[in-house]
Each structure stands twice: as structure tokens, then as C-alpha cells.
Protein backbone atom coordinates (compact mmCIF):
# COMPACT_ATOMS: atom_id res chain seq x y z
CA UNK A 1 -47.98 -35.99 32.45
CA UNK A 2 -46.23 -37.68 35.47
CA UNK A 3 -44.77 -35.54 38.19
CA UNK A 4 -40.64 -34.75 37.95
CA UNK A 5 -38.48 -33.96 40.19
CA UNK A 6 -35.14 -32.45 39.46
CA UNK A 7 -32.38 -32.79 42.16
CA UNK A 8 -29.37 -29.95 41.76
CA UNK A 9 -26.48 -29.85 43.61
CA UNK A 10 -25.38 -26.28 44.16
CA UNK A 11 -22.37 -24.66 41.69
CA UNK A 12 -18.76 -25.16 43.27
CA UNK A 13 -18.68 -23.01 46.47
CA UNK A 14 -15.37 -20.78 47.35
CA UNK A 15 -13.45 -22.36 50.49
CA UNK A 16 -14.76 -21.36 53.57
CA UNK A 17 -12.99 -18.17 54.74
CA UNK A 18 -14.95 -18.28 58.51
CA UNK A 19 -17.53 -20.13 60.31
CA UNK A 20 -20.24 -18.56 58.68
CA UNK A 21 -21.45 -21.85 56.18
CA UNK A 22 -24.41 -20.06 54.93
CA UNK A 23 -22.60 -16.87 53.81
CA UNK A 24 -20.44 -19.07 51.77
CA UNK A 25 -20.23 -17.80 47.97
CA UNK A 26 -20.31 -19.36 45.04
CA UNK A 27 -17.52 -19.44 42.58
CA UNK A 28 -17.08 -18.08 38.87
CA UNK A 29 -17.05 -21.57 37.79
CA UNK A 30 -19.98 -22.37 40.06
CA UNK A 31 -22.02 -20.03 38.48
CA UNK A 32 -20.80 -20.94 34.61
CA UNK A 33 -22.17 -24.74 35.73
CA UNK A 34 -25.56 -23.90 36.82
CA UNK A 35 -25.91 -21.49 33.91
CA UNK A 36 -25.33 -23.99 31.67
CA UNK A 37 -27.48 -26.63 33.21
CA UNK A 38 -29.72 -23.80 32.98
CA UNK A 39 -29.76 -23.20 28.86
CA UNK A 40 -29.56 -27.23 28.84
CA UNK A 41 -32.81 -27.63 30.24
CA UNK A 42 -34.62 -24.88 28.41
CA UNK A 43 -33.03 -26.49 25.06
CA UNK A 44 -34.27 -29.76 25.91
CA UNK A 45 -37.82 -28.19 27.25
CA UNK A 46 -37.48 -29.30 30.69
CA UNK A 47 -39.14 -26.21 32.40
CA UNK A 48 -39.77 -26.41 36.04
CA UNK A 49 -42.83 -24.84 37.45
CA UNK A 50 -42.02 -24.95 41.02
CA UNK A 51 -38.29 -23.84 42.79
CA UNK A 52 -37.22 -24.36 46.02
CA UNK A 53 -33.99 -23.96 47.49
CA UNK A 54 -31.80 -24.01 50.14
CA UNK A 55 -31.13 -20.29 52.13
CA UNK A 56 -27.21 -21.05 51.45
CA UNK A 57 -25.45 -18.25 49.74
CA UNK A 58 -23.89 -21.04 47.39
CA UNK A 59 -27.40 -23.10 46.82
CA UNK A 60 -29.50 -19.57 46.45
CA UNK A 61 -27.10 -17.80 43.90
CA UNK A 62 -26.83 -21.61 41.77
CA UNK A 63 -30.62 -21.46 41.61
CA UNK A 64 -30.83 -17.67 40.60
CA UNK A 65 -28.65 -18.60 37.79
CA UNK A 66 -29.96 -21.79 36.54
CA UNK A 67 -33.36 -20.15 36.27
CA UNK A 68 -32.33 -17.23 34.77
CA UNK A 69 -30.41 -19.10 32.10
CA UNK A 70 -33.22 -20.38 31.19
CA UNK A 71 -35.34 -16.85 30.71
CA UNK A 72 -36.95 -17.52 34.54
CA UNK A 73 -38.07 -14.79 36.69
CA UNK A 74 -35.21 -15.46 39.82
CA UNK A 75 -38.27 -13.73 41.94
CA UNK A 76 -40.20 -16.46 42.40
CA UNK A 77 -37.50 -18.97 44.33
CA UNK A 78 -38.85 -20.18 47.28
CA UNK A 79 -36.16 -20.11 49.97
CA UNK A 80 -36.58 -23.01 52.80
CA UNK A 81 -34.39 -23.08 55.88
CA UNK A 82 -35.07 -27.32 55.76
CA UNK A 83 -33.57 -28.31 53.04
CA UNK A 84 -29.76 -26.43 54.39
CA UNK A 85 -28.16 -29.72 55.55
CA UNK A 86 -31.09 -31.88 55.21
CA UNK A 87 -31.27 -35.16 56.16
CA UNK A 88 -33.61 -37.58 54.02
CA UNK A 89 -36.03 -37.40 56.39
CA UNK A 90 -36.48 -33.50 55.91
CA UNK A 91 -35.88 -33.74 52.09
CA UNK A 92 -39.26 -36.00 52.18
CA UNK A 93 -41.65 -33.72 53.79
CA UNK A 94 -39.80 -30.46 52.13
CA UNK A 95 -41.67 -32.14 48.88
CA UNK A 96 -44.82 -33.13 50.72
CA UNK A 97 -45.07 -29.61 51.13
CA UNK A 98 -44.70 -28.80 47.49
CA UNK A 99 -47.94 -27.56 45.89
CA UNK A 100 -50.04 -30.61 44.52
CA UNK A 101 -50.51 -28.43 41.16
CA UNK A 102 -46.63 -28.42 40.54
CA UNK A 103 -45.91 -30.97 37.92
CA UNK A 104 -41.97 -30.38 37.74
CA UNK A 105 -40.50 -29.02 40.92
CA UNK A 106 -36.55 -28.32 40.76
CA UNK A 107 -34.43 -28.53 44.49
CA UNK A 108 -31.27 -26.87 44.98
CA UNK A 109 -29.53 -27.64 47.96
CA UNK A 110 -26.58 -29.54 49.32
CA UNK A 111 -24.78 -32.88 49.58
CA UNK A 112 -24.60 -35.21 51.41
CA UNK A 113 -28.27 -34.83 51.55
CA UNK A 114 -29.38 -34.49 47.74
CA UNK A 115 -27.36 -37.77 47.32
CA UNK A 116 -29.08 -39.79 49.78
CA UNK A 117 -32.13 -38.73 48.73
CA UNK A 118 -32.07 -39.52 45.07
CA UNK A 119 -30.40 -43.21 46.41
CA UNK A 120 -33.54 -43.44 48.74
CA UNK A 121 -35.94 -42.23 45.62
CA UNK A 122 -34.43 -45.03 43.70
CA UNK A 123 -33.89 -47.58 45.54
CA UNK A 124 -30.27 -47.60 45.23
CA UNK A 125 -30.70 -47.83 41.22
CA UNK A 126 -28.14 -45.83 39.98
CA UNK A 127 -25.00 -46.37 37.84
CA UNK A 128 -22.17 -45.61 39.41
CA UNK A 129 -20.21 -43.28 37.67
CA UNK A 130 -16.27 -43.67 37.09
CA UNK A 131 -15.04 -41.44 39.58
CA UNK A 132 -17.18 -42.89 42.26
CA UNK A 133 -19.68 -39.39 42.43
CA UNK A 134 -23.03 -39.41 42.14
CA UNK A 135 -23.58 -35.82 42.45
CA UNK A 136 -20.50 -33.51 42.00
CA UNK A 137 -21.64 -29.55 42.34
CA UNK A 138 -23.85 -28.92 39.80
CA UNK A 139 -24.94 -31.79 38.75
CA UNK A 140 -28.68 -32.59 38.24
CA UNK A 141 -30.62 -35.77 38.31
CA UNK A 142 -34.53 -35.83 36.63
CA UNK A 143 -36.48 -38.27 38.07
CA UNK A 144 -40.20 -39.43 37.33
CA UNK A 145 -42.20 -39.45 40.35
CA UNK A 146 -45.84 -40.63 41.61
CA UNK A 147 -48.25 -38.42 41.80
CA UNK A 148 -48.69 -38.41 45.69
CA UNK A 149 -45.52 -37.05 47.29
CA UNK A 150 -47.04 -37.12 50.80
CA UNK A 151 -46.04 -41.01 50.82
CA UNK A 152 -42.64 -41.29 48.91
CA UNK A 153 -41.32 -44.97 49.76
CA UNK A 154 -37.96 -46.27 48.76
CA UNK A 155 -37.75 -47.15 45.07
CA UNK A 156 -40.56 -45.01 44.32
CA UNK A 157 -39.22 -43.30 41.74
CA UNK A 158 -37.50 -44.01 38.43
CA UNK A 159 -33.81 -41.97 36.97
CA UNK A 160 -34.32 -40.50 33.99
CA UNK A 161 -31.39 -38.83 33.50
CA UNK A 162 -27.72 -37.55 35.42
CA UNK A 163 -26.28 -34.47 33.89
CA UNK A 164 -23.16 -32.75 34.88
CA UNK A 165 -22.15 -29.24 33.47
CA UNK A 166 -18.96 -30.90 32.20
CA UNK A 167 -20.80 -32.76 29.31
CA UNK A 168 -22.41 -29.46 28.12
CA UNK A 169 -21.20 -26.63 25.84
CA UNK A 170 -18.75 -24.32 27.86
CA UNK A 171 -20.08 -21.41 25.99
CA UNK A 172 -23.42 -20.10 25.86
CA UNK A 173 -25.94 -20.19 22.31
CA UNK A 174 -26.76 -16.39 21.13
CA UNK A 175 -29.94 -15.66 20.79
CA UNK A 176 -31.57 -18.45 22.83
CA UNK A 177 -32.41 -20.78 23.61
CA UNK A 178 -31.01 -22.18 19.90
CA UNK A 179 -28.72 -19.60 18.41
CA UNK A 180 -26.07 -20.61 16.23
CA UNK A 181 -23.63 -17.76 17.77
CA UNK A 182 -21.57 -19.24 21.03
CA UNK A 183 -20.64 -16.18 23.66
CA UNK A 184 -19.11 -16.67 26.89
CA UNK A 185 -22.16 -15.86 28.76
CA UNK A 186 -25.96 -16.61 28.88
CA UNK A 187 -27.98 -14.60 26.10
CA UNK A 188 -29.32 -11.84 28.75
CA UNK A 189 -26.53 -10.60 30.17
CA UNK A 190 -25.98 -9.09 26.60
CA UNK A 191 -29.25 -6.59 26.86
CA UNK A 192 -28.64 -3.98 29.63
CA UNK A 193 -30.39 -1.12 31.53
CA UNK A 194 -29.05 2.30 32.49
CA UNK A 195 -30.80 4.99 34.38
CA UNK A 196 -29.75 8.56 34.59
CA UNK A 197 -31.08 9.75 37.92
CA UNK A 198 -32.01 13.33 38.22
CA UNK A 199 -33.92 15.86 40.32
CA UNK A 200 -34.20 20.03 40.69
CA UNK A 201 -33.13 21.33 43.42
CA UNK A 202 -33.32 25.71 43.95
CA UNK A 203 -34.69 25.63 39.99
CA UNK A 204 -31.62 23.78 38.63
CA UNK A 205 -31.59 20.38 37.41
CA UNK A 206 -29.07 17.79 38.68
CA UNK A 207 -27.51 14.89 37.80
CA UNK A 208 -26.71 12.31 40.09
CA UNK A 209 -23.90 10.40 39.42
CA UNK A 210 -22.06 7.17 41.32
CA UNK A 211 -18.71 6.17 42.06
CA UNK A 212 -17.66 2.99 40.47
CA UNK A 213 -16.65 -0.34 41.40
CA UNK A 214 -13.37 0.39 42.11
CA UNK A 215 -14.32 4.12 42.75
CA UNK A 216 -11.59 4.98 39.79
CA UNK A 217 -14.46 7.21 37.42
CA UNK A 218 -17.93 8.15 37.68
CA UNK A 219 -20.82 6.53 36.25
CA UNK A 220 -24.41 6.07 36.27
CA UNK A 221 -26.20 2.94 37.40
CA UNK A 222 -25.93 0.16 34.98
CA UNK A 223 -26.29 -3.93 34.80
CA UNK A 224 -28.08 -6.19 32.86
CA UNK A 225 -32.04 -6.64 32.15
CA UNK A 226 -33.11 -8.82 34.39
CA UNK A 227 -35.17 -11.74 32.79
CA UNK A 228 -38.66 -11.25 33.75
CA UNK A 229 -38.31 -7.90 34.50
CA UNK A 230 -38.48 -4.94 31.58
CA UNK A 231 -35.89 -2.60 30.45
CA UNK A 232 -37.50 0.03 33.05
CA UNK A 233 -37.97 -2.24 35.90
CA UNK A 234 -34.34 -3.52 35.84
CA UNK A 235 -32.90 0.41 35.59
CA UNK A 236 -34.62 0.98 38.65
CA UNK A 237 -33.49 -1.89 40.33
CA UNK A 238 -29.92 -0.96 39.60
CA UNK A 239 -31.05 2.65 40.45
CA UNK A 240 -32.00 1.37 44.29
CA UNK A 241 -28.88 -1.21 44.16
CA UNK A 242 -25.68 1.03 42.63
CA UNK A 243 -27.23 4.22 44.00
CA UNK A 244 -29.27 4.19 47.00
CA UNK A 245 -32.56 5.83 45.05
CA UNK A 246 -36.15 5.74 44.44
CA UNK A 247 -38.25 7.03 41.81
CA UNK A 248 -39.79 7.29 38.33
CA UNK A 249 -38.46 5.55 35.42
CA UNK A 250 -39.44 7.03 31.92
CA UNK A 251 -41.59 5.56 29.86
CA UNK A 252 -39.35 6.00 27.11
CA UNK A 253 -35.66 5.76 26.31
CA UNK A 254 -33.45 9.19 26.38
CA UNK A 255 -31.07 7.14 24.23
CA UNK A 256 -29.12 3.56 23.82
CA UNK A 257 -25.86 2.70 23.15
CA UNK A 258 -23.62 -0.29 22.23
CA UNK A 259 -19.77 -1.40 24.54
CA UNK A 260 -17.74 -4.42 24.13
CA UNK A 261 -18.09 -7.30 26.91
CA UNK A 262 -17.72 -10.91 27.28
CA UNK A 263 -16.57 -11.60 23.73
CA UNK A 264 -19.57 -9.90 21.57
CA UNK A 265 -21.27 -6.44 21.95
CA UNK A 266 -23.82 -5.65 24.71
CA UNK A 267 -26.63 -3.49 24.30
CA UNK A 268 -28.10 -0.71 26.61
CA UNK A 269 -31.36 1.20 26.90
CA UNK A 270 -30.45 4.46 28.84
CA UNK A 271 -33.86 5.89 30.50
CA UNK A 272 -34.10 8.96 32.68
CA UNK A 273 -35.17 8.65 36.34
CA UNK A 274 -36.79 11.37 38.56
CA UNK A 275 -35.42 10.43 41.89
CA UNK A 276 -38.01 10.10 44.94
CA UNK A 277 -35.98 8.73 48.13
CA UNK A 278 -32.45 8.68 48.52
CA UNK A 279 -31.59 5.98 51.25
CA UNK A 280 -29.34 7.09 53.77
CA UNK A 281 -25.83 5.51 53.41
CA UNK A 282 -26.79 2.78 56.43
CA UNK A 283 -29.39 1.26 53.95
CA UNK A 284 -27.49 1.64 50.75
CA UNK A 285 -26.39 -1.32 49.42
CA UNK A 286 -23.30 -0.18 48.17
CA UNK A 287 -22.49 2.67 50.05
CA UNK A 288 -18.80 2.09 49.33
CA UNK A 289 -19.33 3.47 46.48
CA UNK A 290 -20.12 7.09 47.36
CA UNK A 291 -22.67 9.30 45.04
CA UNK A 292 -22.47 13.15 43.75
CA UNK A 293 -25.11 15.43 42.66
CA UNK A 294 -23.83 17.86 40.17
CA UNK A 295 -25.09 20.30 37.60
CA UNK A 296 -25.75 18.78 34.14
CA UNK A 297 -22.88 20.61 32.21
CA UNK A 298 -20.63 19.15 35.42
CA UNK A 299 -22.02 15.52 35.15
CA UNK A 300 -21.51 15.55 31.36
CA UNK A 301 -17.95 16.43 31.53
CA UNK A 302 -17.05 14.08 34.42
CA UNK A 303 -18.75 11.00 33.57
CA UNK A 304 -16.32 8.19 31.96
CA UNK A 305 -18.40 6.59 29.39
CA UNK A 306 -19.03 8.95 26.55
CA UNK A 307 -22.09 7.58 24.96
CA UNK A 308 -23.87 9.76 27.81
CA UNK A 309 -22.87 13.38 27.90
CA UNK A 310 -25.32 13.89 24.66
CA UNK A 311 -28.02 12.06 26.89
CA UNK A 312 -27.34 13.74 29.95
CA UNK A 313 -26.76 17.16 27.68
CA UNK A 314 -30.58 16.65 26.44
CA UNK A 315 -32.03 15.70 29.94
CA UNK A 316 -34.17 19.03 30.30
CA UNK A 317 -35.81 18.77 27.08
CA UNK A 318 -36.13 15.13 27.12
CA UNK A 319 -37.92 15.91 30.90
CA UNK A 320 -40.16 18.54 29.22
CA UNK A 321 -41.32 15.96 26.00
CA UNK A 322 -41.99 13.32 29.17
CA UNK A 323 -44.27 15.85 30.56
């Protein structure tokens, strides 16, 4: 199999709001683009086994959700400060440095840069498209490369193919990578994790629960299962994220329960957490939040959602079955 390379141009960024380039975010329709470039490529088998990108918000955030789309672990982007305005120059020895093993490597990262390089990999060969863009934000050009990327010369590569998100489905195939069902988001986000966080304190148990969002009602910490992560790892991710805690997800689930989202009906696995470490509100992510331990008969009759207060209500004995 020859070597690829896939070129992406980040997702449309929001308008810079100070001088702060980097911090820049990505917008809703940013992210809808490289999520469907994302399902595109897994439908069409085109899975890259080596991701680099750019340390821009914007770049970092479109590669998250391409691979994700596409049932990738977001973990294992590699992040390089060269390829953040990037001239050709540092493009070229960005993929010298790409592991010789790699037979499809995928760069996210910025125009003008990603432009010029593609011309320079092609010699120029490219059809120009209609409105005079080669590579609008999140676009992606696959290219067949030689085997040696230590020595890329002009023309040494050959276009196989210039996709833009606006030729692709708007919506999003349920299950996928082939379901028949079209949602307005990728498969995953419909399969969630929540995590009840607990701990005694003076011989009572207590229930700690989390302001929202908005900080209108209380909750407990909630978000979707991240792909290559389990049901348990992904509750304790939004455990440390929503809530500022450490500690011990069950093994099993104290209970699940179905909402309305995005068009369809997510799922979540609710799973009981002994809490370790509580950050101090300088670490916390989201201290905005704020965060209240409370007795279980108090946390089952403030929390919002009501698929909980029977889970919360059975949180000793479910503690004493865990062992």
C-alpha cells in the first residue's frame, strides 16, 4: 500500500474577539464540517493511522471531531507548535518527522500554508475549483505519496481526491458508520455517561451534586461516552471535568435511563462514584458552576432530572452489593 497523506483545513473559526489567534474557537458549523468529513472517511474506509495537528484552538477542536466521528480515540492527536502558520518549508520536515511505520497520516492545520503545500506536493496539478478556493475550512485533499518523506520534491505526489463538507450529508447515519437512520449529530453523542458521586462523612452518606450550566437546577455530572473510552472511563472524566473529583467508578451500573436530544433519544448509563480528591475551586475546570454535598433524601428531592432520585434513593444498598 502506498503512503497517503490527507491535508485538512480546520472547521470555520469564530471572528477573532482579541489578539489571542491561538485561543480562537471554532464554530457550530465548524465542528458539523469536520464531523462530517469525519463519518465520510470512515464510510469510504479511509482510516488514518497517524494525526498531527496544529496547537490552534480552531485546528485542535476540528481534529478532535473529525476523529471522533469516525469512532477514533481524540487521545492520541499529536499536537505540533510547527505546523501553526507554517510555511512550506516547515510543513516538509513536520512530515519528515512522521513515523516511517505510518501509512496514512492526516494534518490539520491552517491556510495559507495547507494550500501551498498541497500546490508544492503537486506540482501545481490541481483543478481549480469555481469559486477560485482550493481549500475552504474544512476541506480535505488525499494525496498518494512516496514512500520516503524525508525528500518530498515538487510534483512528488499525485491528488486523489478534494472533498468539502458541503458535498456530504448534513445529517449524520444512525448506527454507524452505515445506518439507514439520519440524526443531527454523529452516532456517539447518542450513548452517554452519568456518575453519581458520593462519600460518608460522620457515618452518613452524601451525595454530591453540581450546579448546572446556567446554574438554574442541580444535576449530576453527565456528557457523552467518549469514543475509545468505556461507559466508566467517560463518567469519570465528566466526574473530574463538571465536578472537580476523583475516585472510583463502579463496576456496574446503579441504573440507565433514556431523554430526548438532537432529534432522536439518547441513552445513559448512570454508575455510582466513591469520590477520592476534590480539587480545590483554582483547579476545577468549571468552578463556575459551584457543587453541594447533601444528604441522600436532600439530593433526591433537589435534583432536576427525575430518572435519578430512585438511583440516588438506592445508593446505600447498591454501595453494600458493590462491596
Amino acid at each position: 500500500m502506498a503512503r497517503e497523506l490527507l491535508i485538512f483545513r480546520h472547521g470555520k473559526g469564530a471572528k477573532s474577539a482579541g489578539a489571542d489567534d491561538l485561543a480562537r474557537s471554532i464554530t457550530d458549523k465548524g465542528k458539523r464540517g469536520a464531523q462530517r468529513m469525519g463519518v465520510w472517511l470512515w464510510q469510504k474506509n479511509i482510516r488514518p493511522d497517524f494525526v498531527i495537528s496544529s496547537p490552534a484552538e480552531r485546528a485542535h477542536v476540528s481534529a478532535e471531531k473529525l476523529w471522533k466521528a469516525m469512532g477514533g480515540d481524540a487521545s492520541k492527536i499529536v499536537t505540533d507548535k510547527r505546523v501553526y502558520n507554517a510555511k512550506v518549508k516547515s510543513l516538509l520536515r513536520v512530515l519528515a518527522d512522521c513515523p516511517k511505520d505510518k501509512q496514512r497520516v492526516l494534518l490539520v492545520g491552517h491556510n495559507p500554508g495547507l494550500s501551498e503545500l498541497l500546490l508544492y506536493l503537486v506540482g501545481g496539478n490541481v483543478p481549480t475549483p469555481d469559486d477560485g478556493k482550493l481549500l475552504p475550512t474544512a476541506t480535505l485533499a488525499r494525496l498518494v505519496m512516496p514512500d520516503d518523506w524525508n525528500k518530498l520534491t515538487l510534483d512528488s505526489a499525485q491528488l486523489k481526491s478534494l472533498t468539502r463538507p458541503a458535498d456530504l450529508p448534513k445529517k449524520f447515519p444512525f448506527p454507524a458508520p452505515e445506518g439507514k437512520e439520519m440524526r443531527d449529530r454523529p452516532a456517539y453523542y447518542y450513548q452517554q455517561s452519568a456518575v453519581i458521586p458520593y462519600r460518608v462523612q460522620h457515618n452518613q452518606l452524601q451525595v454530591l451534586l453540581v450546579g448546572s450550566s446556567k446554574r438554574h437546577h442541580w444535576v449530576v455530572p453527565k456528557g457523552i461516552k467518549e469514543p475509545g473510552l468505556s461507559a466508566q472511563q467517560s463518567a469519570a472524566r465528566e466526574a473530574f471535568e463538571e465536578a472537580g473529583v476523583k475516585g472510583a467508578v463502579s463496576q456496574a451500573m446503579i441504573g440507565e435511563y433514556e431523554y430526548g436530544k438532537w432529534g432522536a433519544t439518547c441513552e445513559v448509563k448512570v454508575y455510582a462514584m466513591r469520590v477520592e480528591q476534590i480539587l480545590p475551586e483554582s483547579e476545577w475546570e468549571e468552578a463556575h458552576r459551584e457543587r453541594k454535598w447533601l444528604t441522600v433524601a436532600e439530593a433526591a428531592d433537589l435534583i432536576r432530572e427525575p430518572a435519578y432520585r430512585p438511583m440516588i434513593q438506592a445508593l446505600a444498598e447498591f454501595i453494600d452489593l458493590e462491596g
